[in-house]
Protein backbone atom coordinates (compact mmCIF):
# COMPACT_ATOMS: atom_id res chain seq x y z
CA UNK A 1 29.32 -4.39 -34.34
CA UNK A 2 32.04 -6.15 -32.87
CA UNK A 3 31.70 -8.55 -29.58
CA UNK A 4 34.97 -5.87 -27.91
CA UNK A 5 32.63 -2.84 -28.85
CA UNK A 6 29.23 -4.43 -26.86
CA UNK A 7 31.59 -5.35 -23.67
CA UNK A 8 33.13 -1.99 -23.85
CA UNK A 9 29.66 -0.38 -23.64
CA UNK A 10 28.69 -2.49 -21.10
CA UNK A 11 31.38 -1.53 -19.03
CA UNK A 12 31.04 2.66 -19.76
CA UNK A 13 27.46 1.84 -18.75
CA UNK A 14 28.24 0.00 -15.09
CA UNK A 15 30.42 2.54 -14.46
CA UNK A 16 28.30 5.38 -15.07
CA UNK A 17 25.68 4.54 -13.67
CA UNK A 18 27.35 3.54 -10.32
CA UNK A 19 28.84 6.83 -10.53
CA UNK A 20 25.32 8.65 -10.78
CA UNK A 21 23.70 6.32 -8.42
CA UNK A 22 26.09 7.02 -5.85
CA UNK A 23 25.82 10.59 -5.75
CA UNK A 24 22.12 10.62 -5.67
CA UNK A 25 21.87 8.19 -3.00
CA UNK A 26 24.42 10.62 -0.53
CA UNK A 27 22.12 13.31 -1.42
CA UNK A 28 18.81 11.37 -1.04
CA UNK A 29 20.25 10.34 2.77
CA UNK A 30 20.95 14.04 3.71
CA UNK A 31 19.22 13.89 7.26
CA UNK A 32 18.43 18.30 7.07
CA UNK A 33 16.21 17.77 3.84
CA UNK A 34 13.34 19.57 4.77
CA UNK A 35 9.77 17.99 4.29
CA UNK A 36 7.98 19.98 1.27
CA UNK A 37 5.60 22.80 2.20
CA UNK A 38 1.58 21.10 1.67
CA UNK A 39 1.67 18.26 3.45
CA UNK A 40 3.57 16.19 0.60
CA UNK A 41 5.99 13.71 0.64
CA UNK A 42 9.30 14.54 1.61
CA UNK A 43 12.31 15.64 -0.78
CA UNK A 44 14.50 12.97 0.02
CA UNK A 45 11.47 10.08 -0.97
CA UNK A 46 10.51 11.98 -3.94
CA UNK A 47 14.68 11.99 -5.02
CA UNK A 48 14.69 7.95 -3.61
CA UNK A 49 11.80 6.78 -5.73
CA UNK A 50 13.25 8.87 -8.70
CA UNK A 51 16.11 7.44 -8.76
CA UNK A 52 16.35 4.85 -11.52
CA UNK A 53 16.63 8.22 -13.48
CA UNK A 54 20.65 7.25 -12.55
CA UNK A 55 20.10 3.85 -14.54
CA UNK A 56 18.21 5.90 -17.39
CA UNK A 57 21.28 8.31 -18.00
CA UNK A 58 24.10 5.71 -17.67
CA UNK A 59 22.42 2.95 -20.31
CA UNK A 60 21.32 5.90 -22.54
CA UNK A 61 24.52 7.90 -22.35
CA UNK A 62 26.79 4.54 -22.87
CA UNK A 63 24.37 3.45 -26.12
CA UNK A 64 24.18 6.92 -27.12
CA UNK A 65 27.72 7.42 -27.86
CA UNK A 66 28.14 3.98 -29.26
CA UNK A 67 25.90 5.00 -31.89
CA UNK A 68 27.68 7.80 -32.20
CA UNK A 69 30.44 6.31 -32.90
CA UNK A 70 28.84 4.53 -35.66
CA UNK A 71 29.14 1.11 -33.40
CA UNK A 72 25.59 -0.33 -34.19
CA UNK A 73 26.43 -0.66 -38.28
CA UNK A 74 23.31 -1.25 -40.75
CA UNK A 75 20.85 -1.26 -37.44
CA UNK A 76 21.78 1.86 -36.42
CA UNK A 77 17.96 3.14 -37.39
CA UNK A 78 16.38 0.70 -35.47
CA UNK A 79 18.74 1.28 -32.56
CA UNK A 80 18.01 4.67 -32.54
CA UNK A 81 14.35 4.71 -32.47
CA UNK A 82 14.33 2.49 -30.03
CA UNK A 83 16.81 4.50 -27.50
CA UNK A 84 14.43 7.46 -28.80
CA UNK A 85 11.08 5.56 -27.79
CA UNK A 86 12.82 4.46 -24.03
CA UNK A 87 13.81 7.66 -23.34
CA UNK A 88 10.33 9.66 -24.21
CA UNK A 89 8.71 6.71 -21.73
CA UNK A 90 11.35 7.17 -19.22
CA UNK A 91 10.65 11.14 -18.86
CA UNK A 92 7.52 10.53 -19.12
CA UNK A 93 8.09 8.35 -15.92
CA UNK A 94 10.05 10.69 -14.12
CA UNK A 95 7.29 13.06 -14.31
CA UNK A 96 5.26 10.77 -13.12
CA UNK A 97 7.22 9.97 -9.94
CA UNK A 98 7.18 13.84 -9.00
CA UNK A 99 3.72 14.28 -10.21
CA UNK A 100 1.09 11.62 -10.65
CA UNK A 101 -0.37 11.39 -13.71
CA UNK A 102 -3.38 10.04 -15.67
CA UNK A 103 -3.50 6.04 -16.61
CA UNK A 104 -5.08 7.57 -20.20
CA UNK A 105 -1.71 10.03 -21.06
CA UNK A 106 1.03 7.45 -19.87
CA UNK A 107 -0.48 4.52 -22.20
CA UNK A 108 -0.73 7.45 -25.30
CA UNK A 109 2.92 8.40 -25.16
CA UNK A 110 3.90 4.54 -24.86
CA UNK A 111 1.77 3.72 -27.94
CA UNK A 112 3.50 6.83 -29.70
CA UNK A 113 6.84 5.78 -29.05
CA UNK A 114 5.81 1.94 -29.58
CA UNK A 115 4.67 3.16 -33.35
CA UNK A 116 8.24 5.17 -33.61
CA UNK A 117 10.52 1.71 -32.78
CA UNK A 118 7.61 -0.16 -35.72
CA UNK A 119 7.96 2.46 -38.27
CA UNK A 120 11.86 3.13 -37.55
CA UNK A 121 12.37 -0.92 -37.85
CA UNK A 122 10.24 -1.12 -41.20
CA UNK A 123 8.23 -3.58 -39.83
CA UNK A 124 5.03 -4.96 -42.31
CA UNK A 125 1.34 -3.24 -40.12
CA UNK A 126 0.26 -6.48 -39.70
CA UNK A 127 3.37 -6.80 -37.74
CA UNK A 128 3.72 -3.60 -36.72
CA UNK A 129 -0.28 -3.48 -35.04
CA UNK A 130 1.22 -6.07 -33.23
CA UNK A 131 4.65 -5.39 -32.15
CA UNK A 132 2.96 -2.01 -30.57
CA UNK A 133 0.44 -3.97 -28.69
CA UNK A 134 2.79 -6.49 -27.41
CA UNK A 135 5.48 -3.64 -26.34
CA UNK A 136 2.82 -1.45 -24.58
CA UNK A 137 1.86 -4.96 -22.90
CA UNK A 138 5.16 -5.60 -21.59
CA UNK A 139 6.22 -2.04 -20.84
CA UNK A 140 3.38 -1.91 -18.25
CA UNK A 141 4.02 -5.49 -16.64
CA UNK A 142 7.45 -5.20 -16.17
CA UNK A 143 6.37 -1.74 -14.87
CA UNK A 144 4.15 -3.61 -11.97
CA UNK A 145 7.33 -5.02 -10.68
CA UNK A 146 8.62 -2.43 -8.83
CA UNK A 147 6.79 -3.21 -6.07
CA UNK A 148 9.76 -4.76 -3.72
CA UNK A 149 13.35 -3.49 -2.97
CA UNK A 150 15.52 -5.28 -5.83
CA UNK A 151 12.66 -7.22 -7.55
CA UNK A 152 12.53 -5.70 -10.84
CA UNK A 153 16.08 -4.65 -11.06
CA UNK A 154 17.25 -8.77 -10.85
CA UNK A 155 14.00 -9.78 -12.94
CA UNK A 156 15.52 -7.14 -15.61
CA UNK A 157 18.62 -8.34 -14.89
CA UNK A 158 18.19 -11.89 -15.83
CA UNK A 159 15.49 -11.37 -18.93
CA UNK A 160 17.89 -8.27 -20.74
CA UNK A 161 20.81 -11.54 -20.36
CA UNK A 162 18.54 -13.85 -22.03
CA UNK A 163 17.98 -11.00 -24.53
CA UNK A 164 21.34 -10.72 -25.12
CA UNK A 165 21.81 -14.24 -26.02
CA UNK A 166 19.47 -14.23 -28.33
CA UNK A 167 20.72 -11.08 -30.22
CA UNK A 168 24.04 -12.92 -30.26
CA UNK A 169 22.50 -15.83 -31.78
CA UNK A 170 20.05 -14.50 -34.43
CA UNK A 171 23.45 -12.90 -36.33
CA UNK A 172 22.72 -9.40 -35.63
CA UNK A 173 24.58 -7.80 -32.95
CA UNK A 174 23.77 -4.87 -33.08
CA UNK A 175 20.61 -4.99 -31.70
CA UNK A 176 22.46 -6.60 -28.69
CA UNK A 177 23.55 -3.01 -27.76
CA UNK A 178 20.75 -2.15 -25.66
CA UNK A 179 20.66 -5.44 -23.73
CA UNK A 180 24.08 -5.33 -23.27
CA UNK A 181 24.09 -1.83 -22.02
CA UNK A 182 20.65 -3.06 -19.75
CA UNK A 183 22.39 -5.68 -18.24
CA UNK A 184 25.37 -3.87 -17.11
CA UNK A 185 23.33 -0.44 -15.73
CA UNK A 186 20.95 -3.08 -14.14
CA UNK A 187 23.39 -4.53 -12.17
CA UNK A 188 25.60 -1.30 -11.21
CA UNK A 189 21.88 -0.20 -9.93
CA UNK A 190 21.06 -3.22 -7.78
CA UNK A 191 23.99 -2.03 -5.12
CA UNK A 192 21.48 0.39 -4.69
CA UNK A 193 18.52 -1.11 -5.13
CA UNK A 194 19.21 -4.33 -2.95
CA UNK A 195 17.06 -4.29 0.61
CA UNK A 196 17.32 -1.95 2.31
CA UNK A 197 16.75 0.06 -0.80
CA UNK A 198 18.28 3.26 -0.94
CA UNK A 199 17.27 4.14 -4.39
CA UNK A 200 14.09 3.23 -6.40
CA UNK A 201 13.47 2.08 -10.16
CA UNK A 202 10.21 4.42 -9.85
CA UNK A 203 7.98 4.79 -13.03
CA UNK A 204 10.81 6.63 -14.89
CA UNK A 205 13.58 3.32 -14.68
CA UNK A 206 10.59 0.84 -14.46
CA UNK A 207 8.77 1.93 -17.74
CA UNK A 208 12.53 2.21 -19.56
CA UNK A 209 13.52 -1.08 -18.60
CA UNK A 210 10.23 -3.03 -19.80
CA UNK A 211 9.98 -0.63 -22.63
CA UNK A 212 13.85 -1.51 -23.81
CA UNK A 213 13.30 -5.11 -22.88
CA UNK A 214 9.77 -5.64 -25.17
CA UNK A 215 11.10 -3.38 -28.04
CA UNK A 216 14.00 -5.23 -28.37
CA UNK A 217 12.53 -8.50 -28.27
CA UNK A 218 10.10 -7.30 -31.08
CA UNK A 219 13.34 -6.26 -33.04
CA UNK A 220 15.33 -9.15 -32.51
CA UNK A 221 11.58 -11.24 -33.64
CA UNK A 222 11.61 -9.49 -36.42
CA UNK A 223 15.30 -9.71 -37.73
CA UNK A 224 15.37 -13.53 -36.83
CA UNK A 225 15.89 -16.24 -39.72
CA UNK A 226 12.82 -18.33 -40.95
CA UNK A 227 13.71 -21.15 -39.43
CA UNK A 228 13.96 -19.66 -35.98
CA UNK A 229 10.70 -20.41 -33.12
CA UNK A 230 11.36 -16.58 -32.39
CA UNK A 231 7.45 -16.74 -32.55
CA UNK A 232 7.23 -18.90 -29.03
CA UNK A 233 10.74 -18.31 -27.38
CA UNK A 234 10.95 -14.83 -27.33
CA UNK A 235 7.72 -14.09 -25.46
CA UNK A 236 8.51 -16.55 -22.75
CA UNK A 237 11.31 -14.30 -22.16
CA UNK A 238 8.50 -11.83 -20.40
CA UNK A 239 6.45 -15.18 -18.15
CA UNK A 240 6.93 -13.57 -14.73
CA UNK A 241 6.41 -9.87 -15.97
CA UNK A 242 2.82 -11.42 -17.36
CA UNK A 243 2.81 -13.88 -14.87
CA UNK A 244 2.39 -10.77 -11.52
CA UNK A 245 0.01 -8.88 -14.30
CA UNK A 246 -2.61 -11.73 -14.42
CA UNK A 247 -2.21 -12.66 -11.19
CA UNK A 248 -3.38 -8.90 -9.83
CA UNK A 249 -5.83 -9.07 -12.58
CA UNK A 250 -7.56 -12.30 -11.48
CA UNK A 251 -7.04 -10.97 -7.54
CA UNK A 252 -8.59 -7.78 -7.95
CA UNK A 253 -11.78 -9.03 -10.06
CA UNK A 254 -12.44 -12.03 -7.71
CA UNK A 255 -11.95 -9.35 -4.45
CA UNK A 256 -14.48 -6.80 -7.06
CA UNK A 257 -11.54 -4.39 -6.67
CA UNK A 258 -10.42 -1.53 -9.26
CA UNK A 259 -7.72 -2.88 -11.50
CA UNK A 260 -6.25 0.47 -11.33
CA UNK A 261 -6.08 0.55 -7.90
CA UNK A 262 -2.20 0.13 -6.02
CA UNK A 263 -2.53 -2.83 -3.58
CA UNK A 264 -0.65 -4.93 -1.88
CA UNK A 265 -1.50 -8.14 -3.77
CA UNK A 266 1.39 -8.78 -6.70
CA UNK A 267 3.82 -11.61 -6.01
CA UNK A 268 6.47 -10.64 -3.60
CA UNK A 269 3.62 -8.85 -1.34
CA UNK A 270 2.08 -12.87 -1.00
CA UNK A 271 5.46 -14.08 -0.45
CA UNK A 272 5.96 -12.20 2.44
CA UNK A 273 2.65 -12.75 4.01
CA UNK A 274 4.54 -16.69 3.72
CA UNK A 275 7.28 -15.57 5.64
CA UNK A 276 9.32 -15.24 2.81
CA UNK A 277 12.16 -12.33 3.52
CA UNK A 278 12.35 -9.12 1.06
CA UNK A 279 15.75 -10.41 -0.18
CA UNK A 280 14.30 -14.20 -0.56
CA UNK A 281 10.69 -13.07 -2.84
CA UNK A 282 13.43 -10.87 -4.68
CA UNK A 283 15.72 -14.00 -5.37
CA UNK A 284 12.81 -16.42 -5.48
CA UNK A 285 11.18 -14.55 -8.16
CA UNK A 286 14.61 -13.96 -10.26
CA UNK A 287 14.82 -18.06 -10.31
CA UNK A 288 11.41 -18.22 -11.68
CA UNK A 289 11.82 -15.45 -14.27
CA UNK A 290 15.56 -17.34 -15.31
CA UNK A 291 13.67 -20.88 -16.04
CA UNK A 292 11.61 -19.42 -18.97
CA UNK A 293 14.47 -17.63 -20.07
CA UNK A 294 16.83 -19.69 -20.61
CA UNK A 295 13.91 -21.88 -21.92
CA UNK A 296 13.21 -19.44 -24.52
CA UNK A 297 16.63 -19.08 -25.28
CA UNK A 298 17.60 -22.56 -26.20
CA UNK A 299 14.55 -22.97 -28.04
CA UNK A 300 15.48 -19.65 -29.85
CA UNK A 301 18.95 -21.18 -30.26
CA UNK A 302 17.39 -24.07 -31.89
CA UNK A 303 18.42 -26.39 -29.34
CA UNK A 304 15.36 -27.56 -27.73
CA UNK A 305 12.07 -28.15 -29.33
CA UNK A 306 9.77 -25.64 -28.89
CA UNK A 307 7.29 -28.23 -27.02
CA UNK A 308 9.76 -27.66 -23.62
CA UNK A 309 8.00 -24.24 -23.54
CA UNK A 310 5.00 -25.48 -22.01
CA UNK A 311 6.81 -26.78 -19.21
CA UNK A 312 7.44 -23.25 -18.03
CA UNK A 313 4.00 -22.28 -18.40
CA UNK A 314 2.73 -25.12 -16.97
CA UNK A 315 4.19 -24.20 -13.97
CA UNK A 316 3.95 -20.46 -14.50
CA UNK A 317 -0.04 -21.53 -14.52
CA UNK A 318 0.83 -23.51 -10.97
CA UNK A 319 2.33 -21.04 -9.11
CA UNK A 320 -0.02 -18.38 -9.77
CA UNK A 321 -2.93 -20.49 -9.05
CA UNK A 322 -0.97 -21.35 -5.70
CA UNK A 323 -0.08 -17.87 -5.29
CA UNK A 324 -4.18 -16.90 -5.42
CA UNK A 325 -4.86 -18.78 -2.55
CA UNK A 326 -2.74 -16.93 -0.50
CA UNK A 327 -5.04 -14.15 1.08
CA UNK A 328 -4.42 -10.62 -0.02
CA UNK A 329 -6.39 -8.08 1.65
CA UNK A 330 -7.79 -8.05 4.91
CA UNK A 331 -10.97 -8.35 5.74
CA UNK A 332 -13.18 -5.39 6.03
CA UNK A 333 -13.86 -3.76 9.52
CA UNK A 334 -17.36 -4.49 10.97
CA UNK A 335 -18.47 -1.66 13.44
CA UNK A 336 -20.28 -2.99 16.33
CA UNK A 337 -24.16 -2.78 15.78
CA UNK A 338 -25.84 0.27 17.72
CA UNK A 339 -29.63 -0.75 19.10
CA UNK A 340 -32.06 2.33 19.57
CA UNK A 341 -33.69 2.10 22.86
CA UNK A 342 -37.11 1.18 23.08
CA UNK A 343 -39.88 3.48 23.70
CA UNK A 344 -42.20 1.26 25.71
CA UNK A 345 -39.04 0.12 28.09
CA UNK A 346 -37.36 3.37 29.98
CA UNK A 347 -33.83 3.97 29.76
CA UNK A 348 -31.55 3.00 32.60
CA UNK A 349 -30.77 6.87 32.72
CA UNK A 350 -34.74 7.40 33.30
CA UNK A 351 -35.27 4.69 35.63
CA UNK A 352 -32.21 6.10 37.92
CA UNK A 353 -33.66 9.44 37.95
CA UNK A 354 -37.11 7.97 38.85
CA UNK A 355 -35.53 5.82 41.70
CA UNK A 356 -33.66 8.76 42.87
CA UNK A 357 -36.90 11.02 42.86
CA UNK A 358 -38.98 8.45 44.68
CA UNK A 359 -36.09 8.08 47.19
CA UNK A 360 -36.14 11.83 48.03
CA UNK A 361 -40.07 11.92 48.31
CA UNK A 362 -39.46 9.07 50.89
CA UNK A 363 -37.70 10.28 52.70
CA UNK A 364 -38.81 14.00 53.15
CA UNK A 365 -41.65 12.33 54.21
CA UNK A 366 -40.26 10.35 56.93
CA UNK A 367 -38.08 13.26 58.33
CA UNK A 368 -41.75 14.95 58.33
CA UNK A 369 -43.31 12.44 60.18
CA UNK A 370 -40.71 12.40 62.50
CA UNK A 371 -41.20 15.99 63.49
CA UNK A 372 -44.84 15.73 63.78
CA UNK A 373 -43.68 12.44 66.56
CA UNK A 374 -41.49 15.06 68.09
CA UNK A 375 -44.34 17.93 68.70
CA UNK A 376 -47.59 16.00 69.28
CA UNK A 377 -51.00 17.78 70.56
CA UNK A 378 -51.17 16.90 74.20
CA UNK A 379 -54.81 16.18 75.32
CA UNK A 380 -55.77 17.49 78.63
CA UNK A 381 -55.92 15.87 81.37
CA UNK A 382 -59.18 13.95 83.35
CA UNK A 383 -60.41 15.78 85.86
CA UNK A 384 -58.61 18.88 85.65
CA UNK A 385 -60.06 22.30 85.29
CA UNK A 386 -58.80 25.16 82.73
CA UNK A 387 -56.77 27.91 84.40
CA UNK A 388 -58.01 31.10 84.32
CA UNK A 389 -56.79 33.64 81.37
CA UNK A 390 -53.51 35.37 82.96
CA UNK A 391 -53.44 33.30 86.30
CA UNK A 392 -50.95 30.40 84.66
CA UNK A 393 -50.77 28.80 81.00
CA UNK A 394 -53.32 29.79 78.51
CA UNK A 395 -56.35 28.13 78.09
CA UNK A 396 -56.24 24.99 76.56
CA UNK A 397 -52.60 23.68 77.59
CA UNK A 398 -52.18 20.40 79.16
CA UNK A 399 -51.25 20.18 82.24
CA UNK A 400 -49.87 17.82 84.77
CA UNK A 401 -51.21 16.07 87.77
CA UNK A 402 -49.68 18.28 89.91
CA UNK A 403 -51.58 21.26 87.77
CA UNK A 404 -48.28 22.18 86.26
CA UNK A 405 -48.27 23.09 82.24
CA UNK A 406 -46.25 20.75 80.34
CA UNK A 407 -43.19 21.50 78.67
CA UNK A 408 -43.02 20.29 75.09
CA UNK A 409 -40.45 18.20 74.20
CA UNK A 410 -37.32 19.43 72.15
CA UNK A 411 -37.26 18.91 68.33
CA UNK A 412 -34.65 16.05 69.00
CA UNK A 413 -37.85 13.56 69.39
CA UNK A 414 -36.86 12.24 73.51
CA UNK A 415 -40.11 12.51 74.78
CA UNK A 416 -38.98 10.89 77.55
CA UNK A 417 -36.12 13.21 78.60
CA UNK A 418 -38.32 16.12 78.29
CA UNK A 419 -41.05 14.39 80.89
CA UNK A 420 -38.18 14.56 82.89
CA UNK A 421 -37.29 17.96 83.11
CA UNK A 422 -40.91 18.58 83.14
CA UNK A 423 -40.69 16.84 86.46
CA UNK A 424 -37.98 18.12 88.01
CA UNK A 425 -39.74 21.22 87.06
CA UNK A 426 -43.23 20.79 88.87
């Protein structure tokens, strides 16, 4: 395949999928989608986070017909398989993003279509066991990355160039179709993708893009001369993709956290907690992915020893370590402690009621012993005589000097007012 026939793919590919893209974004941004019936997520999240289904269709619709028309020469099996074995991952994906599915079934149909690319390529088992292992690796790392508007799309921007290169410089170029046809959907879908995202990679464009990326590196490994390091430069090509994969590894075990458990602890989510912006982790983390690639490439291109890779991983090994001392989840909410009250000491409920009783009983019994002040037995007086019974007051009223019967005071306790009128009176 000619170099005019891999630019004019790249180009059908850009354009397509800026077409697509743009149409879904207008109708993800409708404002009268209506929220779905069940409590779900709204429609216009669901068509958002499915929307690297836009990038699927332009890169496979561009390689497709340049296989088609017989564009990919001798490697057009191996092409093939490998468009076959992105696209079975990638529906799988969108599935996925509309319905979640089990960890167990995503992993089987990327091993299936990871033994369709070996067997398609004619690769030895040895080889084969694995190329499988490695691509099911990578698929799932490069997956992780979508976790930050425009991360993965520049990260799988700058590894498919670095793929490229290194198609162009093993002598095959036809398996620089696909990375050709990557780069150029990649970068019609970061318009889209940049921050403020308005379209997604989601599981469907995530899992295509590390599935293309690892199956091509396996075929380019495996069609490169002797007396290439394809060995050591072409996995370097994949350092950050790894790089975010350990690093939530290590997190999650040290925190005694499920590794299959979504959390906000991968590399641009520590970034931020830095200060970093969404556009800077996104740009920050493209820089780091284009040292080992370019790396990889040179040493691939037989320009560099292969001892320079350890500088990248060297400081691959750095950052994460720096990156793990960033804190990642917040510490767990403590509730206050509750103390039972005690059963020898009374409750400050009890002890108010108990006040409040003893108040009461107080003072009924001082209004009582005021009446009985008011109303007191009068004893009769020395020296005079009883009246006789009907001639005056009954027998046994006091009386007063004057031999008058005393008037009891009023319940208003004045005794001395009543003596008084008592007086004025006799």
């Amino acid at each position: 395949m000619n170099v005019l026939g891999i630019i004019a793919s790249g180009v059908a590919a850009l354009f397509i999928t800026v077409a697509l893209a743009k149409s879904a974004r207008r109708v993800a941004l409708r404002p009268h989608i209506p929220d779905e019936p069940g409590g779900r997520a709204p429609r216009a999240e669901a068509l958002r986070r499915a929307g690297g289904a836009t990038a699927v269709l332009g890169i496979g619709t561009a390689t497709g017909a340049a296989l088609w028309l017989g564009a990919a020469d001798d490697a057009a099996g191996s092409v093939g398989g490998l468009l076959a074995g992105a696209g079975a991952v990638a529906a799988l994906g969108l599935v996925h993003d509309l319905k979640p599915l089990w960890a167990a079934l995503r992993l089987t149909v990327q091993t299936a279509a990871a033994v369709l690319v070996v067997c398609l390529a004619g690769l030895s088992p040895a080889a084969g066991v694995l190329a499988v292992v490695w691509i099911v690796l990578v698929t799932n790392a490069f997956a992780l990355l979508d976790h930050a508007d425009g991360l993965l799309t520049a990260v799988g921007l700058v590894t498919a160039a670095g793929m490229l290169a290194c198609a162009f410089v093993g002598g095959d170029p036809a398996l620089a179709l696909l990375p050709a046809t990557l780069v150029a959907g990649l970068a019609g879908f970061l318009l889209h993708n940049w921050h403020p995202a308005r379209l997604r990679l989601g599981a469907c464009g995530a899992q295509f893009t590390g599935f293309a990326l690892a199956a091509s590196g396996a075929l380019i490994q495996a069609a490169a001369p002797s007396g290439r390091a394809a060995w050591a430069a072409l996995p370097a090509l994949a350092t950050v993709a790894l790089a975010d994969s350990a690093l939530v590894l290590i997190s999650r075990r040290r925190a005694a956290r499920s590794p299959l458990r979504a959390t906000d602890d991968h590399i641009a989510h520590r970034l931020r907690r830095v200060r970093v912006t969404v556009p800077g982790a996104a740009v920050l983390t493209a820089l780091w992915a284009g040292v080992p690639v370019a790396i990889g490439a040179l040493v691939y291109a037989e320009l560099l020893h292969p001892a320079f890779l350890l500088l990248p991983l060297a400081g691959t090994a750095a950052a994460v370590y720096a990156l793990l001392r960033i804190p990642a989840y917040a510490p767990p909410r403590t509730a206050p402690p509750r103390t039972a009250p005690s059963r020898t000491a009374p409750s400050r409920t009890a002890t108010s009621r108990a006040t409040q009783d003893r108040t009461t009983t107080a003072r009924c019994r001082t209004e009582a012993a005021d009446a009985g002040a008011a109303i007191p037995a009068a004893a009769p007086a020395t020296g005079v005589k009883g009246s006789a019974p009907g001639r005056g007051a009954p027998t046994g009223t006091a009386r007063t000097a004057a031999g008058h019967p005393t008037v009891p005071p009023p319940p208003n306790g004045r005794p001395a007012e009543a003596a008084t009128a008592a007086a004025e009176r006799g």
